[in-house]
Every structure is written in C-alpha cells, then in structure tokens.
Protein backbone atom coordinates (compact mmCIF):
# COMPACT_ATOMS: atom_id res chain seq x y z
CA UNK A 1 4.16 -1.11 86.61
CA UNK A 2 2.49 -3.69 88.68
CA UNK A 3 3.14 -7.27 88.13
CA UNK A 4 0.32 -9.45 89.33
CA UNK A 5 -1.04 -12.72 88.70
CA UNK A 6 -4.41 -11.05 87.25
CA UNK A 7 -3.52 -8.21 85.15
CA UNK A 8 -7.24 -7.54 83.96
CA UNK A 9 -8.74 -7.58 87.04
CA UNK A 10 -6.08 -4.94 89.55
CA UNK A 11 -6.35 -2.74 86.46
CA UNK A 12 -10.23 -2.88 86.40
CA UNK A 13 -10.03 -2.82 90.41
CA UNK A 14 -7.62 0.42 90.03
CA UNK A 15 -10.03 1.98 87.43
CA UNK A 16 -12.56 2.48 89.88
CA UNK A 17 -10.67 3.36 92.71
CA UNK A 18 -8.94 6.05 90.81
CA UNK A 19 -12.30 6.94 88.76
CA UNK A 20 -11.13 6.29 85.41
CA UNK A 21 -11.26 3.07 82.64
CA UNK A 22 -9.29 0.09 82.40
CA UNK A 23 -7.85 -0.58 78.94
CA UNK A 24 -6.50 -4.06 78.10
CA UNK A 25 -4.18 -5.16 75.25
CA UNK A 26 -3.48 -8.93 75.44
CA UNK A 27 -1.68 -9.66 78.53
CA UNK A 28 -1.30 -6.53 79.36
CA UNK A 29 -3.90 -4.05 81.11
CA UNK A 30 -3.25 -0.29 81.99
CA UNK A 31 -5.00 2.76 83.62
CA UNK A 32 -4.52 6.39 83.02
CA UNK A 33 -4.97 9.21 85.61
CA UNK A 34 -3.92 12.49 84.12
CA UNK A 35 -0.22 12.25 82.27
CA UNK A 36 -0.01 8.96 83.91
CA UNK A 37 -0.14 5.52 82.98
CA UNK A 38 -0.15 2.49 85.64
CA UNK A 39 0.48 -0.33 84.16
CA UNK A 40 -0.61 -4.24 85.33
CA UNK A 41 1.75 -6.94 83.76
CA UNK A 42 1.72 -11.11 84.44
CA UNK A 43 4.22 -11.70 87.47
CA UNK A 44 6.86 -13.91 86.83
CA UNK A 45 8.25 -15.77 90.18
CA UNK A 46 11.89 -15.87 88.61
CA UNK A 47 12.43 -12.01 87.39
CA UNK A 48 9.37 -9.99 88.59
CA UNK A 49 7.49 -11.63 91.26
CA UNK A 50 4.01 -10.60 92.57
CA UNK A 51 4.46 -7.51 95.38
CA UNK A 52 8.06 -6.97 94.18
CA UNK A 53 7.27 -3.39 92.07
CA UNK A 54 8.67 0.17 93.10
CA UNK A 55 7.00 1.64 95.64
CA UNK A 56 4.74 4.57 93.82
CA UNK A 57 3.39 7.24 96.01
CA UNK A 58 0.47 9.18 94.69
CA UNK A 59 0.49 12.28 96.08
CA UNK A 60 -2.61 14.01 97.55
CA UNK A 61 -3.83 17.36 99.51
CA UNK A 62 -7.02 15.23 100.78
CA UNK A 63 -4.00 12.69 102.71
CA UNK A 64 -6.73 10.85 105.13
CA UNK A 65 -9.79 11.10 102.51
CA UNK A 66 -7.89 9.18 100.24
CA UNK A 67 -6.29 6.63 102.98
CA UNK A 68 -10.18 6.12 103.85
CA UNK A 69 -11.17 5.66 100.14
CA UNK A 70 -8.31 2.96 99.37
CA UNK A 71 -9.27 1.15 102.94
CA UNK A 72 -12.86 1.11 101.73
CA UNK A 73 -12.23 -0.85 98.61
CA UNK A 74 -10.12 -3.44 100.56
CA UNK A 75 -6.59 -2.31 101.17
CA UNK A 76 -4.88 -2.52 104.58
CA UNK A 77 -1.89 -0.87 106.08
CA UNK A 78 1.33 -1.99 105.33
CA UNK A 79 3.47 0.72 106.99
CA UNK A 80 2.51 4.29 108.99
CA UNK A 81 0.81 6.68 108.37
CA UNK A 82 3.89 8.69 109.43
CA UNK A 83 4.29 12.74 110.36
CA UNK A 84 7.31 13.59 108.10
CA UNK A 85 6.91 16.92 108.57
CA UNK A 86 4.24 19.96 110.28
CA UNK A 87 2.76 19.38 106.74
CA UNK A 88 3.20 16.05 105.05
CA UNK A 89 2.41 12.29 105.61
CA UNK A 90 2.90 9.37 104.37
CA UNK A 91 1.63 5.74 104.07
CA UNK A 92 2.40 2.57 102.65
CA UNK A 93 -1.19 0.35 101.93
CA UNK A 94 -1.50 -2.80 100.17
CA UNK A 95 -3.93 -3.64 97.26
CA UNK A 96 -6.07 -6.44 97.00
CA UNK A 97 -3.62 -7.96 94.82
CA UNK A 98 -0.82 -7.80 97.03
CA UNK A 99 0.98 -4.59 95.61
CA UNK A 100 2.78 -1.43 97.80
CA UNK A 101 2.04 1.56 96.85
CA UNK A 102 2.32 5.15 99.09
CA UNK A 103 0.09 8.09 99.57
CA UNK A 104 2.52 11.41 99.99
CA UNK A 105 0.26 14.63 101.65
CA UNK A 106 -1.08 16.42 104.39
C-alpha cells in the first residue's frame, strides 16, 4: 500500500510502468501484477503520511533494465544501487509521487 495525495493518478502512473491497468474504487485505486496487488490510498499527515509506506522491493533478473525503465518514467535514486552479493543488487528509487520502493536482482 501506497498512501499518496493522488491515489488515481500513482496507480494509473504504476499501470504503465508495470504494463498492466489501473482499477479505481472510490478513493481507492489499485494495480495488479501477477498474484499481486499494489494498492494507492489518500495519505493522511496524522497516521499515514505521504512517503511513509514499507519499503517493497520488486524483485528482478533484468536488475539495471528495470533501474533504467523506472528512471525513464521519472524516478530518481534514493539510495545505491548496492553489490550485496557476486549475484544480487539492490536499489532504493523514488516515484513521482514521492514513494520508496526497492529493486532486489542481479
């Protein structure tokens, strides 16, 4: 869950960058990629602020295809990449809505 001040549009903004449809039910508007649902919710500056979700890491064998793709479409860097291993990295990027979220691959 991602709580933003624009539900409809991150969802519609995540739809394309994850090649699927935004769906919208009042104030709430979701995505699904595979058995997963990401879901965009109003912020609220007393209990969920904007930018204060879990960090969610989608994980990838194409690591710097996808870093390139989500740079593209107007994220930047917010931590890394990092080597974690001979075979995995990892990055932290920022939406254009001001949400974390991590790529986990090699």
């Amino acid at each position: 869950m991602f709580f933003v001040s624009q539900p409809e549009q991150a969802a519609t903004w995540w739809a394309q960058a994850m090649n699927t449809v935004a769906q919208h039910e009042d104030e709430y508007s979701f995505i699904e990629v595979g058995e997963l649902e990401i879901g965009f919710h109003p912020n609220d500056d007393g209990r969920n602020p904007q930018g204060s979700s879990t960090v969610a890491y989608l994980s990838t064998d194409n690591f710097e295809e996808y870093r390139t793709h989500f740079l593209q479409l107007g994220c930047t860097m917010h931590r890394g990449p990092l080597e974690v291993s001979a075979t995995r990295r990892i990055a932290q990027l920022t939406d254009p809505f001001g949400n974390v979220f991590g790529l986990d691959g090699h």
